[in-house]
C-alpha atoms as a PDB file:
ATOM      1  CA  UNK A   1       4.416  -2.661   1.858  1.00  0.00           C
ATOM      2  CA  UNK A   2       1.803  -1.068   3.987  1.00  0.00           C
ATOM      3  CA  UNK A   3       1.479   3.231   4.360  1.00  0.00           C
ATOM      4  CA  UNK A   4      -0.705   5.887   5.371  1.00  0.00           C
ATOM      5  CA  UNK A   5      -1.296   8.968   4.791  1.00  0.00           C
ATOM      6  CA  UNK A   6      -1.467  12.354   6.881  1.00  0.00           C
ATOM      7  CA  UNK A   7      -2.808  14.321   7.838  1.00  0.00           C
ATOM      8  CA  UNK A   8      -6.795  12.348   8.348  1.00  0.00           C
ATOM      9  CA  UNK A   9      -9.807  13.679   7.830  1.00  0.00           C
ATOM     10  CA  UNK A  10     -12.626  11.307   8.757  1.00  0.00           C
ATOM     11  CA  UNK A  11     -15.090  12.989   6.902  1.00  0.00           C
ATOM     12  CA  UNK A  12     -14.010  13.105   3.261  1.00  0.00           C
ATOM     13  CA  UNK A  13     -10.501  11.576   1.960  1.00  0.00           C
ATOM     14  CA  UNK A  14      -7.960  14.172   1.303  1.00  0.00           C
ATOM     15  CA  UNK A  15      -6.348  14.912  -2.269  1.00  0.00           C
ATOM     16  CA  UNK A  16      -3.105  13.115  -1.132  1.00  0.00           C
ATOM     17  CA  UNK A  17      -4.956  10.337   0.069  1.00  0.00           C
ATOM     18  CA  UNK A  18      -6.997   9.561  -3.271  1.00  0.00           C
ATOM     19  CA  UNK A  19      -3.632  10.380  -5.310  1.00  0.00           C
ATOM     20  CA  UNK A  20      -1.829   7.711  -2.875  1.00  0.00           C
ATOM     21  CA  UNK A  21      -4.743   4.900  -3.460  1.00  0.00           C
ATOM     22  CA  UNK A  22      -4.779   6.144  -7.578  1.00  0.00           C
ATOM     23  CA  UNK A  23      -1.087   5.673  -7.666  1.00  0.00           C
ATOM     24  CA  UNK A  24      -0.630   2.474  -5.688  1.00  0.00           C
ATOM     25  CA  UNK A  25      -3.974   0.745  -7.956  1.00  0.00           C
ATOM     26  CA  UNK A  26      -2.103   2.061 -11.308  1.00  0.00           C
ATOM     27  CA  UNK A  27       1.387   0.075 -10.210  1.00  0.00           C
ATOM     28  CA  UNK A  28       1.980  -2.917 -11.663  1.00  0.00           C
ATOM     29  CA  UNK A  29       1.826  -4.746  -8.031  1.00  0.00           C
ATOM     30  CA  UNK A  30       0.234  -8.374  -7.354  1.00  0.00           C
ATOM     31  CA  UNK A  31      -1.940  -7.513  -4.967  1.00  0.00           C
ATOM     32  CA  UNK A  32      -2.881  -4.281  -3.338  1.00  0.00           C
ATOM     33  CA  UNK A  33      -5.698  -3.328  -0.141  1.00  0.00           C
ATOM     34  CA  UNK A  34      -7.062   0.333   0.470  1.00  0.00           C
ATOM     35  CA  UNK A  35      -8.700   0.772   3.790  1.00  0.00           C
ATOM     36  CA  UNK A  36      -9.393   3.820   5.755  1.00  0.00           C
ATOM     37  CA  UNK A  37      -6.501   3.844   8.357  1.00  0.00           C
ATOM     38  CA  UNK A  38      -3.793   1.998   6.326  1.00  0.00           C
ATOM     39  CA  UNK A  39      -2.947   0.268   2.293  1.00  0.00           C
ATOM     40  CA  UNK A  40      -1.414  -3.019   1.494  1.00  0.00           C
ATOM     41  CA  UNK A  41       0.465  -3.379  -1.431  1.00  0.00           C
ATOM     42  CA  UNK A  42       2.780  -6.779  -2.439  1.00  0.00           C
ATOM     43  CA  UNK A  43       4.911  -7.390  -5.664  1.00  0.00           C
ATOM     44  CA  UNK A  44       8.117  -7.745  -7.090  1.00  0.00           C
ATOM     45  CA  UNK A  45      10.882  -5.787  -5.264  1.00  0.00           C
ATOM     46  CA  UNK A  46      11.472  -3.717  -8.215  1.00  0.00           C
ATOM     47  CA  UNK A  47       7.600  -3.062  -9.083  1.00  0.00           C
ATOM     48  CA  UNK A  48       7.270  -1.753  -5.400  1.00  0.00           C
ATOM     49  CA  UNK A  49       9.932   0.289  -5.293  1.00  0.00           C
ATOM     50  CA  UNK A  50       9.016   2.183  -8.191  1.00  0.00           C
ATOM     51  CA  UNK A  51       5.239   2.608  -6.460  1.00  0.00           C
ATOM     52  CA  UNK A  52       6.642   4.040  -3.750  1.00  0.00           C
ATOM     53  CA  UNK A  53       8.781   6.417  -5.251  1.00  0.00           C
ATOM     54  CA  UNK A  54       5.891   7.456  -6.937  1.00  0.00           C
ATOM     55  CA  UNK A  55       3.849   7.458  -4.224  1.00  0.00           C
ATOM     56  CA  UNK A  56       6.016   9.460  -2.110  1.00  0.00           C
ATOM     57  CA  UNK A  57       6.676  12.461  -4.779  1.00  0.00           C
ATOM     58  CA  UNK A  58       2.676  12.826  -5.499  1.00  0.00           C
ATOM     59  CA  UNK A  59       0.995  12.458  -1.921  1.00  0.00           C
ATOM     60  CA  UNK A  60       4.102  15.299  -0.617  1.00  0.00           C
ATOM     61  CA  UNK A  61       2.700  16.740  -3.474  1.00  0.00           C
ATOM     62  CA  UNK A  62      -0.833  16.662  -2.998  1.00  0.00           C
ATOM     63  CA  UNK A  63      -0.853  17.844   0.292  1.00  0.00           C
ATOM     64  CA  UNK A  64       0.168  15.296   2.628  1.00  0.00           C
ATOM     65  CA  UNK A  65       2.522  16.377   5.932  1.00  0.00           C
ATOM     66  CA  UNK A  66       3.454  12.732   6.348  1.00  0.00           C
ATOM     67  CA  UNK A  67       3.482   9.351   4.817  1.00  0.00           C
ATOM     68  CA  UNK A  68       4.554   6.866   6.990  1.00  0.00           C
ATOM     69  CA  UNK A  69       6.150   3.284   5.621  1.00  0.00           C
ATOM     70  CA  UNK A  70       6.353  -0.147   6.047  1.00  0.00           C
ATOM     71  CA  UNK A  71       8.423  -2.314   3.790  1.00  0.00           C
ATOM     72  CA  UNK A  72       9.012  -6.233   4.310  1.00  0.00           C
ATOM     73  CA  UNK A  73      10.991  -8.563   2.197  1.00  0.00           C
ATOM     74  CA  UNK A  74       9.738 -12.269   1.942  1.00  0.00           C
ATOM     75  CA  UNK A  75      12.545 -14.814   2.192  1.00  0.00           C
ATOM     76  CA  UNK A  76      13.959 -15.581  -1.028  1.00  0.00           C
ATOM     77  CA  UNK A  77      13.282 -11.861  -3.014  1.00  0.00           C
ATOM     78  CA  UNK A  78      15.966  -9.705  -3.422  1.00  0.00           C
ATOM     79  CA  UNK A  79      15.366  -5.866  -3.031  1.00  0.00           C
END
């Protein structure tokens, strides 16, 4: 999956922001990247889903006015 967070601030990361990268590094995901302008995040369907529920309900939360989403399936998982 890959997501972002708004609304930016390129001078300090927003609350929703850090609570986004806190809850996607706490899932139990195989691999996850935090960058400035976008996050990575790969696992099992079920592991990801539950991360982005989770993700969703605290960055609305925490202040964000959109979270915009990306998820792929790889051949052979099943969502």
């Amino acid at each position: 999956m890959e997501f972002t967070t708004e609304p930016f601030d390129l001078d300090e990361a927003p609350t929703h922001a850090v609570v986004a990268r806190e809850v996607i590094q706490a899932a139990e995901l195989d691999a996850v990247d935090v960058g400035p302008f976008g996050n990575t995040a790969e696992g099992g369907a079920d592991e990801v889903l539950t991360a982005v529920d989770s993700l969703l309900r605290q960055a609305l939360a925490s202040g964000a006015t959109r979270v915009s989403l990306q998820v792929n399936v790889i051949e052979g998982e099943t969502p």
